[in-house]
Protein backbone atom coordinates (compact mmCIF):
# COMPACT_ATOMS: atom_id res chain seq x y z
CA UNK A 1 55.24 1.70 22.83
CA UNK A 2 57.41 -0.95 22.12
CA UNK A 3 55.99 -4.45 21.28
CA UNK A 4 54.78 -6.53 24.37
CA UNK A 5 54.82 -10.18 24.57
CA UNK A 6 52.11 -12.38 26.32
CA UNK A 7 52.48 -15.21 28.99
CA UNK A 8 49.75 -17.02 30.66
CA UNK A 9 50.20 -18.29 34.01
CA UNK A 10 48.95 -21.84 35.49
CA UNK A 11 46.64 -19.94 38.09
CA UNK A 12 45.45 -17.95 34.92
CA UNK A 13 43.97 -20.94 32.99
CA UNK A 14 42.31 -22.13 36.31
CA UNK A 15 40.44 -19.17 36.87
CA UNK A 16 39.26 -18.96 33.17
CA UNK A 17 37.92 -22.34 33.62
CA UNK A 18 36.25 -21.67 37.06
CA UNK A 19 34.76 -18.57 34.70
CA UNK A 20 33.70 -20.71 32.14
CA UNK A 21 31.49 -23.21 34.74
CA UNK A 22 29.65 -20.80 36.52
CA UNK A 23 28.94 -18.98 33.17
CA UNK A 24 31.02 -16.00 33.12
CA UNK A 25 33.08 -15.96 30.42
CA UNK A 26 32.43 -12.86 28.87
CA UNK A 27 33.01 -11.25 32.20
CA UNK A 28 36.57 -13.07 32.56
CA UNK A 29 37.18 -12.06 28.98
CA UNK A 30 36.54 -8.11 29.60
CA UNK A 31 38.74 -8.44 32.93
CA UNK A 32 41.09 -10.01 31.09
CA UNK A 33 41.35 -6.93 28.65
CA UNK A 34 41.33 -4.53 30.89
CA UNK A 35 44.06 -6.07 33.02
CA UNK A 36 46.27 -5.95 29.00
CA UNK A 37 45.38 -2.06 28.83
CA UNK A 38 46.17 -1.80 32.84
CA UNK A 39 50.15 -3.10 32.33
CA UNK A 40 49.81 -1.02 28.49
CA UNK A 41 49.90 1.96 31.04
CA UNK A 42 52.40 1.02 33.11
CA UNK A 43 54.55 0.17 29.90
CA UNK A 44 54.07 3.83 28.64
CA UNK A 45 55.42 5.15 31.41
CA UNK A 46 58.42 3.19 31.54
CA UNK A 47 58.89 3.77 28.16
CA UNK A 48 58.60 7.82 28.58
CA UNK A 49 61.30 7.67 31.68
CA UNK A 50 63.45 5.36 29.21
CA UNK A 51 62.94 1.70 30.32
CA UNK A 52 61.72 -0.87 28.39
CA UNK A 53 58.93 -3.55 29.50
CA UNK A 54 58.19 -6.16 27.53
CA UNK A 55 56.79 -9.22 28.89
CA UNK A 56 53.47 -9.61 30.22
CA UNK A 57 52.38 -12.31 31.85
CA UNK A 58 48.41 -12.95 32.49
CA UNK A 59 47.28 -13.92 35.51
CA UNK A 60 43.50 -14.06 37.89
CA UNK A 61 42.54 -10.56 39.10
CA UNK A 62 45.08 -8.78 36.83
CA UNK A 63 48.96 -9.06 35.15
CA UNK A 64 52.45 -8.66 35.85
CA UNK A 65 54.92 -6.92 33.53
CA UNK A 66 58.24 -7.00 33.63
CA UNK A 67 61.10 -6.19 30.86
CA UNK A 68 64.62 -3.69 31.25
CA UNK A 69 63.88 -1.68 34.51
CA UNK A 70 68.08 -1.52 35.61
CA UNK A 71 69.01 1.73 37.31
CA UNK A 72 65.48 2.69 38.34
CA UNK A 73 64.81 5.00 40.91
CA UNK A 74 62.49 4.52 43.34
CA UNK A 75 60.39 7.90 42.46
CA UNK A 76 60.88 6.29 38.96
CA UNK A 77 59.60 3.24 40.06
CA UNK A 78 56.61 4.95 41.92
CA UNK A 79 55.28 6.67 38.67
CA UNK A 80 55.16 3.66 36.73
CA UNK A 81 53.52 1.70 39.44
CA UNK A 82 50.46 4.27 39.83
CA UNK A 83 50.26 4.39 36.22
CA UNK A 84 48.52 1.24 35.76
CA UNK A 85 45.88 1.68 38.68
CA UNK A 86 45.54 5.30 36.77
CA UNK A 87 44.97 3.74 32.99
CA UNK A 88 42.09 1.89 34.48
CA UNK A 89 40.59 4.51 36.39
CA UNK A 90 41.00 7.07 33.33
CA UNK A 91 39.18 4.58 31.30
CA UNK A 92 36.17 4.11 34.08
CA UNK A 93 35.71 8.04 34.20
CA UNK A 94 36.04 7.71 30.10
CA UNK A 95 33.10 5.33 29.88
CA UNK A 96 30.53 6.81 32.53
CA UNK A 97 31.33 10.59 30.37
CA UNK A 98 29.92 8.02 27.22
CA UNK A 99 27.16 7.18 29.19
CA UNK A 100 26.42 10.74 29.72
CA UNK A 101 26.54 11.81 26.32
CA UNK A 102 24.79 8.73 24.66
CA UNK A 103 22.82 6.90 27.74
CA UNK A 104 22.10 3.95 25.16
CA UNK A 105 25.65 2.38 25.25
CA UNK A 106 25.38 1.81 29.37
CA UNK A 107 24.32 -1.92 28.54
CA UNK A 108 27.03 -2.10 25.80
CA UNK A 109 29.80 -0.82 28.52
CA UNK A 110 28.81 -0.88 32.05
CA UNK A 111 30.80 -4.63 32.41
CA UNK A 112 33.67 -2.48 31.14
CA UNK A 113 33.32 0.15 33.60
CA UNK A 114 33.10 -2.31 36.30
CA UNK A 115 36.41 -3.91 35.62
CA UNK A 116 38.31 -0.73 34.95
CA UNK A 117 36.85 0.84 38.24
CA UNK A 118 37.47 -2.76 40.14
CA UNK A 119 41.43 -2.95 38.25
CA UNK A 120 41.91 0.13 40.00
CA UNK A 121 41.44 -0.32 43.06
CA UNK A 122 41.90 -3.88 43.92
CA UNK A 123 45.38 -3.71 42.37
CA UNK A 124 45.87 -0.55 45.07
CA UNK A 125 45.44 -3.25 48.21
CA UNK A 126 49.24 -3.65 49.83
CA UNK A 127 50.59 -6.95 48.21
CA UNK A 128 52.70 -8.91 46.04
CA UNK A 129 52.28 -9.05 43.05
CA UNK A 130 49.51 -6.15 43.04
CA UNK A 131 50.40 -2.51 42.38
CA UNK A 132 49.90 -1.70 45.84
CA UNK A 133 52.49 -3.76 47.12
CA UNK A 134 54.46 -2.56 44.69
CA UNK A 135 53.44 1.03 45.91
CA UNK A 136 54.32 0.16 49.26
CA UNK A 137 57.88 -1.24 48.91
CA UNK A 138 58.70 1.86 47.21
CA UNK A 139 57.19 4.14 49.60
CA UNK A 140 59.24 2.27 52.71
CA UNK A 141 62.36 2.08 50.60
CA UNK A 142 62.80 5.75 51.04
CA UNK A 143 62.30 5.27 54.33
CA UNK A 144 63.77 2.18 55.54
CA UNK A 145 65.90 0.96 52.68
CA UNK A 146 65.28 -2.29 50.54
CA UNK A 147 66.40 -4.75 51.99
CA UNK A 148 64.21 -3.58 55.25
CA UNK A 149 60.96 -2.71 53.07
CA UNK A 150 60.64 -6.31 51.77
CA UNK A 151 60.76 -8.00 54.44
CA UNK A 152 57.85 -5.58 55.62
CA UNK A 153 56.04 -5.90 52.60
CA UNK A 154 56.34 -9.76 52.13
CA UNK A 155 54.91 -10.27 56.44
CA UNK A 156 52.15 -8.27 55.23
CA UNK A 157 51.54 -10.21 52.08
CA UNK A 158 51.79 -13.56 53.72
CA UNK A 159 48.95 -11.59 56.47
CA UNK A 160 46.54 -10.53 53.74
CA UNK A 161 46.72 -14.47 52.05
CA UNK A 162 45.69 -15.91 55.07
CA UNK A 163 43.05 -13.68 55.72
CA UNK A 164 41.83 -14.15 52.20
CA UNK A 165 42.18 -17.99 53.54
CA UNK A 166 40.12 -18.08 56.21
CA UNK A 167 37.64 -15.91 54.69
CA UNK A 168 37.35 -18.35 52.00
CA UNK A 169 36.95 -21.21 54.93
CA UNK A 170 34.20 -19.41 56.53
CA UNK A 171 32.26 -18.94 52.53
CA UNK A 172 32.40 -22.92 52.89
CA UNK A 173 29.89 -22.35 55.84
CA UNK A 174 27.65 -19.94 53.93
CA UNK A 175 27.77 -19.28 50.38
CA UNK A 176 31.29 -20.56 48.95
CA UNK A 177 33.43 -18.00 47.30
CA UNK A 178 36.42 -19.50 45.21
CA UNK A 179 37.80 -16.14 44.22
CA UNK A 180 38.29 -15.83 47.35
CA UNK A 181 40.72 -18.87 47.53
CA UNK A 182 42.29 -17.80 43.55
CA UNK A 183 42.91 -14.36 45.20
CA UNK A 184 44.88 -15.96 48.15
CA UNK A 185 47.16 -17.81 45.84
CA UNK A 186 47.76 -14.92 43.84
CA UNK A 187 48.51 -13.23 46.49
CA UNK A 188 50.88 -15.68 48.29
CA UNK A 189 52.12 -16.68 44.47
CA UNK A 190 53.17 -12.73 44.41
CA UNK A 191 54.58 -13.24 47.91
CA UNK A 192 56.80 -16.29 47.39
CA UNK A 193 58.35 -14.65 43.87
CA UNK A 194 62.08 -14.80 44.10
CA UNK A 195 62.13 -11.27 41.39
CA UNK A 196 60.25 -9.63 44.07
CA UNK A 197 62.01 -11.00 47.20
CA UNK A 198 65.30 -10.32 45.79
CA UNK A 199 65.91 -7.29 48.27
CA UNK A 200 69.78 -7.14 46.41
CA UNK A 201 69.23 -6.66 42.52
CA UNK A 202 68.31 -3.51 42.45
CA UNK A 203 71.37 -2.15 44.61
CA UNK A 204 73.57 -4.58 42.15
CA UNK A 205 71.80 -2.36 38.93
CA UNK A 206 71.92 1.10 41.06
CA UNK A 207 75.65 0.62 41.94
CA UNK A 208 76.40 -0.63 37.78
CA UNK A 209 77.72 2.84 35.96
CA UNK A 210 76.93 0.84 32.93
CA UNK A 211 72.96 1.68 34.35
CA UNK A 212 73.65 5.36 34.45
CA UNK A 213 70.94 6.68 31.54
CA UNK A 214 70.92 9.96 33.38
CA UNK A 215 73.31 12.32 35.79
CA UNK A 216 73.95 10.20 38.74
CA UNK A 217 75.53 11.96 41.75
CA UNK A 218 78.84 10.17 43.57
CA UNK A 219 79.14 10.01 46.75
CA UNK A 220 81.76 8.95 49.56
CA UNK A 221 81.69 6.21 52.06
CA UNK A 222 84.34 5.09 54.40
CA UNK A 223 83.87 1.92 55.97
CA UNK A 224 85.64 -0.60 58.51
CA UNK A 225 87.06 -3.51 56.76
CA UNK A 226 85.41 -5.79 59.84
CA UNK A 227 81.95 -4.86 58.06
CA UNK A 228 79.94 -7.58 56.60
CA UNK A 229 78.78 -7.05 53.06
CA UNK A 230 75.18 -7.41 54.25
CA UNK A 231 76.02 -4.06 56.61
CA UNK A 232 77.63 -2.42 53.74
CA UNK A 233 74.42 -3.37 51.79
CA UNK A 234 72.48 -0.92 53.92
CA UNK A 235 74.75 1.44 54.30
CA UNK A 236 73.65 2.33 50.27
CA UNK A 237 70.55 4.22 49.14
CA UNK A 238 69.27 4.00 44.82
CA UNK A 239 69.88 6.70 43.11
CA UNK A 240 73.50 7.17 43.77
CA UNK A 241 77.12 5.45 42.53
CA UNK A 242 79.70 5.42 45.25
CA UNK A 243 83.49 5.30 46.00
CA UNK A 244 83.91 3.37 48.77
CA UNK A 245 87.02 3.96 51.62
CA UNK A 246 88.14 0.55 53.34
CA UNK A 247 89.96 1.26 56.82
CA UNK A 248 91.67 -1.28 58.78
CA UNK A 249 91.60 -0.90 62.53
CA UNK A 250 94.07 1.24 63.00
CA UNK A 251 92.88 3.75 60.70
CA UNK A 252 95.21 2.97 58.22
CA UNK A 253 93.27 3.47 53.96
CA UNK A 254 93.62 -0.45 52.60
CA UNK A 255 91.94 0.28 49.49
CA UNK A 256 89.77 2.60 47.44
CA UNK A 257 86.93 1.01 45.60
CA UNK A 258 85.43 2.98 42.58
CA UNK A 259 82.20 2.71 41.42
CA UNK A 260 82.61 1.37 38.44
CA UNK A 261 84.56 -2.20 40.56
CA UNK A 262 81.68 -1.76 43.59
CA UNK A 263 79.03 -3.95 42.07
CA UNK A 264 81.19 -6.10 40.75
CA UNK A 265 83.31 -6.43 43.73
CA UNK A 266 80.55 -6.65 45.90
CA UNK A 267 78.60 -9.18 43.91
CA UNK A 268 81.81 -11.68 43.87
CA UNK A 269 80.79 -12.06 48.24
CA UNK A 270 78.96 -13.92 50.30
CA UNK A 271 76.73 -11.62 52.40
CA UNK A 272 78.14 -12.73 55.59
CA UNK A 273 81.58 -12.00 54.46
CA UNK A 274 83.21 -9.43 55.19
CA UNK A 275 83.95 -6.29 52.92
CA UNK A 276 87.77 -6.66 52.72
């Protein structure tokens, strides 16, 4: 695996020091660690479809990695996505097989347990920046396209942080919870990303033949020159370069766009523009 680098974010620091007032800073510690070996797996599996991440930043309930993903496909993106949520869980089953074999280590390991077990799943709830969010834009990419998908999955974000919200609201009235309230900013931090809203750089990297690390199949698209490039936008799917027919009204060929000019020439327009 290639060598990571390490970021802490603002929220991060916060929550170490809400850890280190109510006395739980060996707990914040082993989450911390956990959440290290939790993008480590996501890394490796770049790494073994032939993308490199390298920047991992720290942050409450978890991390975020990030590095060369350009010209990934969304099945691509799916398996490194799941392998995170999998390291953890791997690790869980890893430590309660210890506890089997040698039953004095369970008060050595069972904090470590916990968080791998807790990594898992918590990063599998639907949204930004967790794994299931992730999970979920890929899923209703190949479904609705990207541009559609984020929208979906950023409604459902901002949902899930206000929920988190009020639950916290109501604690007030019982027994305060402030993870609750650190879990709805990193949720609506995740929702309010501009990487992850950016519904149009991964169809500027699919449509780059400089991107193309494996066979990549060409297709064929004829278009009206009255199209916007937003509408063209949809028209395209990952996974594929294209050569790209412009027709006037009349039916009459204007131009032939290859794929090596289409991200380029698309990229030079305002989405509201139209294609020719």
């Amino acid at each position: 695996m290639g060598k990571l680098t390490f970021k802490v974010h603002p929220l991060f620091i916060i929550f170490g020091i809400y850890f280190a007032f109510t006395g739980k800073v060996f707990s914040f510690l082993s989450y911390t660690l956990c959440a290290c070996i939790h993008e480590c797996g996501h890394s490796l599996m770049a790494e073994k479809l032939g993308y490199k991440l390298k920047n991992v930043t720290l942050m409450p309930y978890g991390a975020m990695v990030s590095g060369d993903m350009t010209g990934m496909s969304v099945k691509e993106e799916i398996a490194v996505v799941v392998a995170g949520p999998i390291t953890n869980f791997l690790l869980g089953l890893m430590i309660l097989a210890l506890w089997w074999l040698f039953p004095e280590t369970y008060p050595y390991t069972s904090l470590a347990a916990q968080a791998n077990f807790a990594l898992a799943f918590v990063n599998l709830i639907p949204a930004f920046p967790l794994d299931g969010g992730r999970l979920l834009l890929s899923l209703l990419s190949l479904k609705t396209g990207r541009v559609k998908a984020v929208k979906i999955s950023k409604i459902l974000g901002v949902i899930l942080s206000a929920t988190l919200v009020g639950l916290f609201v109501y604690s007030c009235f019982v027994k305060v919870n402030f993870s609750l309230l650190f879990f709805s900013l990193f949720v609506l931090f995740g929702v309010l990303d501009k990487n992850s809203a950016d519904a149009y750089v991964r169809i500027f990297d699919a449509l780059s033949c400089s991107n193309v690390k494996k066979a990549r199949e060409i297709k064929e698209l004829a278009i009206s020159d009255c199209l916007t490039v937003r509408k063209v936008y949809r028209l395209l799917k990952d996974g594929y370069l294209y050569r790209v027919y412009v027709y006037d009204p009349n039916g009459k060929l204007k131009r032939v766009v290859e794929p090596a000019e289409l991200a380029d020439y698309l990229t030079t327009k305002r989405l509201d523009e139209k294609i020719a």
